[in-house]
PDB file of N, CA and C in Angstrom:
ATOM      1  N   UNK A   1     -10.389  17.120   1.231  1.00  0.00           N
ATOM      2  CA  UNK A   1      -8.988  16.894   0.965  1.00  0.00           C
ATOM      3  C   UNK A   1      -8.468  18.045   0.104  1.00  0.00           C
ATOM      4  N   UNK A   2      -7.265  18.900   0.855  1.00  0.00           N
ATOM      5  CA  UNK A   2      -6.890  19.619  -0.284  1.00  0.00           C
ATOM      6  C   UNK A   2      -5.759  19.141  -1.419  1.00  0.00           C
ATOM      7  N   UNK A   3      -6.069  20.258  -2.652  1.00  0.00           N
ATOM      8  CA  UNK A   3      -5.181  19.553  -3.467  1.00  0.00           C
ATOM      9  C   UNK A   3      -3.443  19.269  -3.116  1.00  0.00           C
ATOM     10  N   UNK A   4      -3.557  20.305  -1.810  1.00  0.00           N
ATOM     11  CA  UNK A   4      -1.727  20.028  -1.714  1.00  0.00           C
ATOM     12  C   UNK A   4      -1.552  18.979  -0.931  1.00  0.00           C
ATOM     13  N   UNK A   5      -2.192  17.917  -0.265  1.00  0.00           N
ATOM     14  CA  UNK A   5      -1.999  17.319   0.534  1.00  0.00           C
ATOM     15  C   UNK A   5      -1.896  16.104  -0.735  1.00  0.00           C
ATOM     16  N   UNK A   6      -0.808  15.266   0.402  1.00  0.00           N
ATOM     17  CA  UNK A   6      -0.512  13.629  -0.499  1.00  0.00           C
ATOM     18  C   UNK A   6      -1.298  12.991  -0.236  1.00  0.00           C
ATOM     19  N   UNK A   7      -1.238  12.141  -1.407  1.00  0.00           N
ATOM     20  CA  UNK A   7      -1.907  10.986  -1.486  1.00  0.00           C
ATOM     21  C   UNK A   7      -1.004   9.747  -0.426  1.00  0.00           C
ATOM     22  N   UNK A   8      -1.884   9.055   0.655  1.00  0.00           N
ATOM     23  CA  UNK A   8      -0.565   8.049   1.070  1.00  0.00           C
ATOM     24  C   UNK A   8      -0.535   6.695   0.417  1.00  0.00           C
ATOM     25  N   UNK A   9      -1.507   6.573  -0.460  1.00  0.00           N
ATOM     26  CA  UNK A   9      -1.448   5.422  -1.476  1.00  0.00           C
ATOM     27  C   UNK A   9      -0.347   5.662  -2.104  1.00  0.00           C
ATOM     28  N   UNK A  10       0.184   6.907  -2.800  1.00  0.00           N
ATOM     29  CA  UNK A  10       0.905   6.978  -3.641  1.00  0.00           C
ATOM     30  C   UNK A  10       2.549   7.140  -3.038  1.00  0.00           C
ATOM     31  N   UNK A  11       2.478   6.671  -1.795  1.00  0.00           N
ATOM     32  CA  UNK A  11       3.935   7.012  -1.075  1.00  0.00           C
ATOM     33  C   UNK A  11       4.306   6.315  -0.832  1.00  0.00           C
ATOM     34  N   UNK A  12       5.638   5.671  -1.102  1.00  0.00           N
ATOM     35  CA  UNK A  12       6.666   4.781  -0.899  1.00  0.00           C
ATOM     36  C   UNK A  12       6.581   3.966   0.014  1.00  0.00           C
ATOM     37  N   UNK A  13       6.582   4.799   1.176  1.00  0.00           N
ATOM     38  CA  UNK A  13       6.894   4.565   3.107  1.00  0.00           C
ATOM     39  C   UNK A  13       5.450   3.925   3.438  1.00  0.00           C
ATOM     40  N   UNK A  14       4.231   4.567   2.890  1.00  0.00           N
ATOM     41  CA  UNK A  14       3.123   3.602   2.802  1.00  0.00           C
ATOM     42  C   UNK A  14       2.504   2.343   2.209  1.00  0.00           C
ATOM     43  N   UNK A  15       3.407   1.975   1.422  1.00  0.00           N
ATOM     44  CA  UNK A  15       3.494   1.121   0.545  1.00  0.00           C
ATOM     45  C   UNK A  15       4.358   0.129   1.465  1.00  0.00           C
ATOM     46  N   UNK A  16       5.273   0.523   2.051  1.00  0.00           N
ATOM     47  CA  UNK A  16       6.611  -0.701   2.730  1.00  0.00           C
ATOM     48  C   UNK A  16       5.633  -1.148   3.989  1.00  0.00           C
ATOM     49  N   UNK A  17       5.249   0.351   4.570  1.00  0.00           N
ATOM     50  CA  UNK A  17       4.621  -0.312   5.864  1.00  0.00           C
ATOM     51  C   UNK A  17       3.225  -1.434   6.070  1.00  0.00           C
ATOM     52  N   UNK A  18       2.395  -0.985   4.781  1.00  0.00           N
ATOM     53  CA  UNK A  18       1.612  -1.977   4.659  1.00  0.00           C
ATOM     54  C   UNK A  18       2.017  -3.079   4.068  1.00  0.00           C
ATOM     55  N   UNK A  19       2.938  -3.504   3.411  1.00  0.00           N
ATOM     56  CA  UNK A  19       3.260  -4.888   3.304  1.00  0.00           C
ATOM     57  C   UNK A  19       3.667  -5.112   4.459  1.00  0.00           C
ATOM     58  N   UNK A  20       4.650  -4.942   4.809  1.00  0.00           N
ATOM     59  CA  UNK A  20       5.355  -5.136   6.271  1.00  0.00           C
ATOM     60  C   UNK A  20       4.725  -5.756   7.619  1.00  0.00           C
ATOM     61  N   UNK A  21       3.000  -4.733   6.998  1.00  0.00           N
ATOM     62  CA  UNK A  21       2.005  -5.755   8.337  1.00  0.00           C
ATOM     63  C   UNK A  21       1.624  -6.431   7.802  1.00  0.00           C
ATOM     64  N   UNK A  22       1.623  -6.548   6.545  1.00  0.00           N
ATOM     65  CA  UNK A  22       0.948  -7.948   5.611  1.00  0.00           C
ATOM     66  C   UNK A  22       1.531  -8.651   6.096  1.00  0.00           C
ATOM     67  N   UNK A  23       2.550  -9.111   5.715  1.00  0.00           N
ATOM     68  CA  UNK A  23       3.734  -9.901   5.865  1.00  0.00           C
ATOM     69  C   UNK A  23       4.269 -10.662   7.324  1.00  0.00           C
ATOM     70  N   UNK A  24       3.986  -9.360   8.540  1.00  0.00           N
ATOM     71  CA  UNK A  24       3.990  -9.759   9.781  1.00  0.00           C
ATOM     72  C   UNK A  24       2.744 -10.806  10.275  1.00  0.00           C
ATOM     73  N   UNK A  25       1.442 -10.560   9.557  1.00  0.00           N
ATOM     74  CA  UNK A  25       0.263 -10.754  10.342  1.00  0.00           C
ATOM     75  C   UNK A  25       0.500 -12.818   9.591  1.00  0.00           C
ATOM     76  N   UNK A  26       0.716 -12.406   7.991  1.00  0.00           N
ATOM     77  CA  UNK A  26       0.606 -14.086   7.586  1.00  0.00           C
ATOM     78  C   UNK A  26       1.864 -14.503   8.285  1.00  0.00           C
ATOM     79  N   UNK A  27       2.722 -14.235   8.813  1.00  0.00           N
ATOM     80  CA  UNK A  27       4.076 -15.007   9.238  1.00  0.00           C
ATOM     81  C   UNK A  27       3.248 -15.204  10.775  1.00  0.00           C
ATOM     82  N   UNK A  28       2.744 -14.835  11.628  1.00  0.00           N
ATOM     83  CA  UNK A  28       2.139 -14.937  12.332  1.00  0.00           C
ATOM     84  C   UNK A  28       0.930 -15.917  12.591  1.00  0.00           C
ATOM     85  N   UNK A  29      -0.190 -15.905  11.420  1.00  0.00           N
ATOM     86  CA  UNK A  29      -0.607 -16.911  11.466  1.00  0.00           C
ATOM     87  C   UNK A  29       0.032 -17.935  11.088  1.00  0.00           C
ATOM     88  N   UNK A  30       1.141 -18.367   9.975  1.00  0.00           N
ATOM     89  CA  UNK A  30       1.328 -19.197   9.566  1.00  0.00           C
ATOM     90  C   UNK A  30       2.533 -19.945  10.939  1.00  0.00           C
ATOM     91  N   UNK A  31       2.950 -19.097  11.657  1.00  0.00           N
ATOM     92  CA  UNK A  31       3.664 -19.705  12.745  1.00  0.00           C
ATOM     93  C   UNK A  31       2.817 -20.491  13.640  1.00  0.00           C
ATOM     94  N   UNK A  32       1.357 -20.056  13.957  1.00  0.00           N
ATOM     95  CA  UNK A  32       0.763 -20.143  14.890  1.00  0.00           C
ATOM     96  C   UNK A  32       0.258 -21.972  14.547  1.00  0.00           C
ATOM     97  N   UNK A  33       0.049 -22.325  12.731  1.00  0.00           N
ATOM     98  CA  UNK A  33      -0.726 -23.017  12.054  1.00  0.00           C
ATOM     99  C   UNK A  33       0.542 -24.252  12.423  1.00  0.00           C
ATOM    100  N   UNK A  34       1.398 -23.993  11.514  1.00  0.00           N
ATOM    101  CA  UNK A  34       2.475 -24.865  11.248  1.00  0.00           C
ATOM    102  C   UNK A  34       3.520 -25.120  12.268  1.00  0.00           C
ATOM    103  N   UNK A  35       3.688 -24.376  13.404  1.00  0.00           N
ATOM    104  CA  UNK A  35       5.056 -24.506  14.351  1.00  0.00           C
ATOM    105  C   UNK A  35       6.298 -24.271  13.526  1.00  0.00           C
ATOM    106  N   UNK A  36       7.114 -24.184  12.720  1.00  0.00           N
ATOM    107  CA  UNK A  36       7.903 -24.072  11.767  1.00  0.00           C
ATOM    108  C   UNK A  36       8.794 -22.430  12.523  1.00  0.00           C
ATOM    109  N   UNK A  37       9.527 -22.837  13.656  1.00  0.00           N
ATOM    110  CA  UNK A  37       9.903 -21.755  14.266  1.00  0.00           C
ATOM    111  C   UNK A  37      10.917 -21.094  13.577  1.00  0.00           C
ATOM    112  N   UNK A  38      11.894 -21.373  12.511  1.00  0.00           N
ATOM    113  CA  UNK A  38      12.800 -20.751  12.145  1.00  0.00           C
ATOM    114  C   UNK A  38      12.007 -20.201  10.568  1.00  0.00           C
ATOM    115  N   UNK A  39      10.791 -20.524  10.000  1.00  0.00           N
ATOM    116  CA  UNK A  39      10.572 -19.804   8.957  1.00  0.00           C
ATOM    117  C   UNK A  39       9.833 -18.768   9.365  1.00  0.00           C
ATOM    118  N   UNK A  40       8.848 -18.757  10.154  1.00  0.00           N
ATOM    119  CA  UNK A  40       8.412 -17.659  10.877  1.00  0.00           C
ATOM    120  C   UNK A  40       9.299 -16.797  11.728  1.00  0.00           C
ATOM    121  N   UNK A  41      10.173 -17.328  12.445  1.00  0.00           N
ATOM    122  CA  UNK A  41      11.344 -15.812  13.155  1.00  0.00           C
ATOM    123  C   UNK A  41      11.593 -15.018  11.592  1.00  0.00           C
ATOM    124  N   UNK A  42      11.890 -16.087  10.514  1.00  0.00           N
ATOM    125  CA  UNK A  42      13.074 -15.079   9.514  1.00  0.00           C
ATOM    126  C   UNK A  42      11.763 -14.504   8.353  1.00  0.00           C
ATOM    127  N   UNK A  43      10.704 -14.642   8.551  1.00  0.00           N
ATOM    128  CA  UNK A  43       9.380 -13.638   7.768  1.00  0.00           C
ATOM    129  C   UNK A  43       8.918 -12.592   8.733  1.00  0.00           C
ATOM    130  N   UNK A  44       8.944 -13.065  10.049  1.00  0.00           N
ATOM    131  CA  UNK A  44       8.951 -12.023  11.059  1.00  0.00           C
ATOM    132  C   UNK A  44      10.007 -10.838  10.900  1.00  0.00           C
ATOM    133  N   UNK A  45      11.480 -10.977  10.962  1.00  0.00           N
ATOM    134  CA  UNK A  45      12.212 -10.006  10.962  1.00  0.00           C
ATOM    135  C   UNK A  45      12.190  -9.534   9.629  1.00  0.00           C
ATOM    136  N   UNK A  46      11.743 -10.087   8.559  1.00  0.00           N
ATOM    137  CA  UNK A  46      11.494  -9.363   7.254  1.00  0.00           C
ATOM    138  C   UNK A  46      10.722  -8.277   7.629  1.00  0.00           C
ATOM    139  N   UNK A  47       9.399  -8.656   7.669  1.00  0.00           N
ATOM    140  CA  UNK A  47       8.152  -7.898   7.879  1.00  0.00           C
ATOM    141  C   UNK A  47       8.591  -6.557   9.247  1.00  0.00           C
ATOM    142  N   UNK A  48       9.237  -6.836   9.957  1.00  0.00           N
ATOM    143  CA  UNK A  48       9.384  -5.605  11.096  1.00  0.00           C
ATOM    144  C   UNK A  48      10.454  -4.960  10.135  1.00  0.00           C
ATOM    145  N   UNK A  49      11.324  -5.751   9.512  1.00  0.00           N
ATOM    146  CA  UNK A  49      12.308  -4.886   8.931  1.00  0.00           C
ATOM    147  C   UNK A  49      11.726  -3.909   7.630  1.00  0.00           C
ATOM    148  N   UNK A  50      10.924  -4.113   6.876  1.00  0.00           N
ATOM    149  CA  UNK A  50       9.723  -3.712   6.020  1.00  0.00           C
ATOM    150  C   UNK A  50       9.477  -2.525   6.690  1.00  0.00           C
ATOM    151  N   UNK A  51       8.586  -2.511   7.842  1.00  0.00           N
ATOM    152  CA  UNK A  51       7.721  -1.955   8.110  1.00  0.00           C
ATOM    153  C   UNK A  51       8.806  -0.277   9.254  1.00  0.00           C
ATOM    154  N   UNK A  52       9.974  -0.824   9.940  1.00  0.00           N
ATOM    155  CA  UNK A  52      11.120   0.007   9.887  1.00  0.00           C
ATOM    156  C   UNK A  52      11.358   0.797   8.801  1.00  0.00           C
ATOM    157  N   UNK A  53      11.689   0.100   7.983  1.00  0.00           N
ATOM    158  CA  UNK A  53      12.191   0.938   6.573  1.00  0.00           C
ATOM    159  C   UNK A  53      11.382   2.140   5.889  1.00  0.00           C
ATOM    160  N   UNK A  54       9.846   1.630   5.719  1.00  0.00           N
ATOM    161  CA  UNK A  54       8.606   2.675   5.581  1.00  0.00           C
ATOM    162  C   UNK A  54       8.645   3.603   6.500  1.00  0.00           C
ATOM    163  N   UNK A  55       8.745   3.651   7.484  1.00  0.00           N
ATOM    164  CA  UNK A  55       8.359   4.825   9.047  1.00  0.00           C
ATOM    165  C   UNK A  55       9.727   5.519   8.408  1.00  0.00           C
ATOM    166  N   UNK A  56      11.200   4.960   8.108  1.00  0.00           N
ATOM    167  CA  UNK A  56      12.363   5.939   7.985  1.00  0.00           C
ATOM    168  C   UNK A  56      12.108   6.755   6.779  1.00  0.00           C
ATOM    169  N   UNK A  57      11.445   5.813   5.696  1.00  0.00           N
ATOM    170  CA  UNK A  57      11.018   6.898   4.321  1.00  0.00           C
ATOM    171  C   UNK A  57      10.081   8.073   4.947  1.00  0.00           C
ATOM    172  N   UNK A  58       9.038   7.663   5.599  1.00  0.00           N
ATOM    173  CA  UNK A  58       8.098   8.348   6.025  1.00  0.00           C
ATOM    174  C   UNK A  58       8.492   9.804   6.757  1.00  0.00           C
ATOM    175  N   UNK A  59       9.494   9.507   7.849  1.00  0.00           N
ATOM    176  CA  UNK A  59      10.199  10.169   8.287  1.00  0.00           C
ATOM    177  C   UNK A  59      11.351  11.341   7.482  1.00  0.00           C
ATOM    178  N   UNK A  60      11.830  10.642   6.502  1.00  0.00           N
ATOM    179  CA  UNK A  60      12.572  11.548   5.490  1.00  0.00           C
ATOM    180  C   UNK A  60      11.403  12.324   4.393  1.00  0.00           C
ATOM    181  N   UNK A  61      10.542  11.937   4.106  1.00  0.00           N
ATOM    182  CA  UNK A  61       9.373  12.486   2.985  1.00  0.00           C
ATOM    183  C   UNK A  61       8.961  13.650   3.927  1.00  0.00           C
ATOM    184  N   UNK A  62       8.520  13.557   5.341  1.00  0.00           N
ATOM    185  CA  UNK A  62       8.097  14.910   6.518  1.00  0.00           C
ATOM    186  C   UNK A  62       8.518  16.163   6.573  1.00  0.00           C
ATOM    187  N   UNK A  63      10.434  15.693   6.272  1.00  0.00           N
ATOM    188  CA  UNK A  63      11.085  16.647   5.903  1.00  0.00           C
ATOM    189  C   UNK A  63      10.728  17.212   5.107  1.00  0.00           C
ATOM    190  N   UNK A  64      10.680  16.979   3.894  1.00  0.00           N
ATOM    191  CA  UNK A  64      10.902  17.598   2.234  1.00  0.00           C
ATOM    192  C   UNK A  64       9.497  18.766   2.585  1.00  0.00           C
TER     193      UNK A  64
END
């Protein structure tokens, strides 16, 4: 690893996107467990919306 290269622990956009699949995978099981279709759609569109948001940081940090 060189020293100029980032850390992606330490990056924002990596940080959103892994919650984001956190977040997708338990809304997922927990849909699968409970049937509870409207709390799982609205942790679902959290979690994709999460995980959107990281890829656009990610995408703006590429730049710099």
């Amino acid at each position: 690893m060189q020293p100029n290269d980032k850390n992606p622990l330490k990056q924002k956009s990596f940080k959103f996107i892994l919650a984001g699949m956190i977040l997708l995978f338990t809304a997922g099981i927990r849909l699968i467990q409970y049937d509870d279709l409207l709390l799982g759609t609205v942790e679902s569109l959290l979690a994709i919306g999460l995980v959107l948001f990281g890829l656009k940081l990610k995408k703006g940090e590429n730049k710099k």
